[in-house]
Protein backbone atom coordinates (compact mmCIF):
# COMPACT_ATOMS: atom_id res chain seq x y z
CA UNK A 1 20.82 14.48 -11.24
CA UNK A 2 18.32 15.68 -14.07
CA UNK A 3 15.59 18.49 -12.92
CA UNK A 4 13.12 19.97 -14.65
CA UNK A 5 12.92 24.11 -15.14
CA UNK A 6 9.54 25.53 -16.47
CA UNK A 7 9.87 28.99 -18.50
CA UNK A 8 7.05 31.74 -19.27
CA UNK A 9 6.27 30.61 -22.67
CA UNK A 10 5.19 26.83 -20.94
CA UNK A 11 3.21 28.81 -18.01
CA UNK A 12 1.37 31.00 -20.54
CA UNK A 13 0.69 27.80 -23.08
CA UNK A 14 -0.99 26.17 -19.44
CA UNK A 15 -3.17 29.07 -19.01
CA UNK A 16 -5.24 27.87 -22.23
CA UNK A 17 -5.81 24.66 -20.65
CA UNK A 18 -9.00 23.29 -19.44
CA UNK A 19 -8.99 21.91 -15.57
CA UNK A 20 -9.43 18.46 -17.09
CA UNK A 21 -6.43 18.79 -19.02
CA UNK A 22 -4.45 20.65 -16.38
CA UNK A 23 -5.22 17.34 -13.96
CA UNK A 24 -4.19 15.04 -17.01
CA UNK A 25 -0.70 17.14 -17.58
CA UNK A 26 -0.19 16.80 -13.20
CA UNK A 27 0.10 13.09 -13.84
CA UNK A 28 1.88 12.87 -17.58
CA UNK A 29 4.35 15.40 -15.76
CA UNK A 30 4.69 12.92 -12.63
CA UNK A 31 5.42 9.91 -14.88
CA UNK A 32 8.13 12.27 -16.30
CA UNK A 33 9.97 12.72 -12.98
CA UNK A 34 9.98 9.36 -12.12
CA UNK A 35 11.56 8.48 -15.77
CA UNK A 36 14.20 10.98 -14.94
CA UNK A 37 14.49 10.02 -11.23
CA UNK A 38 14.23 6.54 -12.55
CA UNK A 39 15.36 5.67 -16.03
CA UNK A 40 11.88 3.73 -16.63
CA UNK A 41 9.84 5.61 -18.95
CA UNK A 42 6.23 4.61 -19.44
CA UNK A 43 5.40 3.80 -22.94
CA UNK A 44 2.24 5.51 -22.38
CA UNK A 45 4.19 9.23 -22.36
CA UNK A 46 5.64 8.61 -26.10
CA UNK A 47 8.76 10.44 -25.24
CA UNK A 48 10.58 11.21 -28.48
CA UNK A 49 13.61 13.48 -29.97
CA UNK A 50 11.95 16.01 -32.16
CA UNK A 51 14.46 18.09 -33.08
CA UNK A 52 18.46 18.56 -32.19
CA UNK A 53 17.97 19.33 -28.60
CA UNK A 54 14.07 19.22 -28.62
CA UNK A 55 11.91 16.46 -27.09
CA UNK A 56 8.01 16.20 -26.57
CA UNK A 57 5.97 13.97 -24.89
CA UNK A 58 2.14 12.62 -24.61
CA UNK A 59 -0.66 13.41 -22.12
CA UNK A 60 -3.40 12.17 -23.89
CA UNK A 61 -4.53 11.90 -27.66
CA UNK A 62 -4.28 15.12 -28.50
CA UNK A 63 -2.27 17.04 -25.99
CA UNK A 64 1.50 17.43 -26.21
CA UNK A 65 3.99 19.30 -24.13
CA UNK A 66 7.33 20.11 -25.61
CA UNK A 67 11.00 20.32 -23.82
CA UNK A 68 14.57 21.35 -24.44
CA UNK A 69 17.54 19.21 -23.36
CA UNK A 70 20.19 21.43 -22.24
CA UNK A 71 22.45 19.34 -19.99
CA UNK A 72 21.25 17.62 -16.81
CA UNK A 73 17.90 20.11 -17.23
CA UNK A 74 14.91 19.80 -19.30
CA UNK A 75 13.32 22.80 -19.93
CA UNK A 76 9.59 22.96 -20.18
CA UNK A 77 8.82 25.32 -23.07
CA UNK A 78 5.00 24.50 -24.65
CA UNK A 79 2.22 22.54 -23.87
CA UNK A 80 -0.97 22.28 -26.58
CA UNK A 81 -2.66 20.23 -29.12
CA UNK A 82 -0.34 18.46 -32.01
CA UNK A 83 -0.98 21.38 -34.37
CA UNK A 84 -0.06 24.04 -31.85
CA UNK A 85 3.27 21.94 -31.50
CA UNK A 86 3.65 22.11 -34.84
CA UNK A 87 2.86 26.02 -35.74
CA UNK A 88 4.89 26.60 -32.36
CA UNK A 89 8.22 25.15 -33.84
CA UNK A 90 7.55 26.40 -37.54
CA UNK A 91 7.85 29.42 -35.93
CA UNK A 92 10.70 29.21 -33.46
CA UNK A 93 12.72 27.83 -36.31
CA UNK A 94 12.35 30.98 -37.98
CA UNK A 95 12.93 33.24 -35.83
């Protein structure tokens, strides 16, 4: 059974977030558990591999939230706009 783990960095990434957003990551985050409880992922969430054992997915336009695959768990690392994802994994891939 897959499960879903948050760490620090994700909680302290949804501190920044606006109620509205916060409501609008509660239900991209519930169509994620049923795609893992499920297997039917909602074309809506764009779920895509972004790196070797990186994944993100949508909750709206602009908003993105970013996981690891390690495996039966997904690990909930960052949540942000597009550009945070991107300065956020320029800068994990050089550490």
């Amino acid at each position: 059974m897959r499960k879903v783990a948050v760490l620090p960095s994700f909680e302290r990434s949804l501190n920044k977030l606006s109620p509205s957003q916060r409501k609008q990551l509660t239900e991209s985050l519930h169509a994620f558990n049923h795609f893992l409880a499920t297997g039917e992922l909602l074309p809506a969430l764009g779920f895509k591999k972004i790196d070797r054992d990186k994944y993100e997915f949508r909750v709206d336009i602009r908003l993105r939230v970013v996981l690891k695959a390690e495996g039966d768990t997904f690990y909930l690392i960052f949540v942000g706009s597009h550009e945070d994802v991107k300065r956020y994994l320029k800068k994990f891939r050089q550490a």
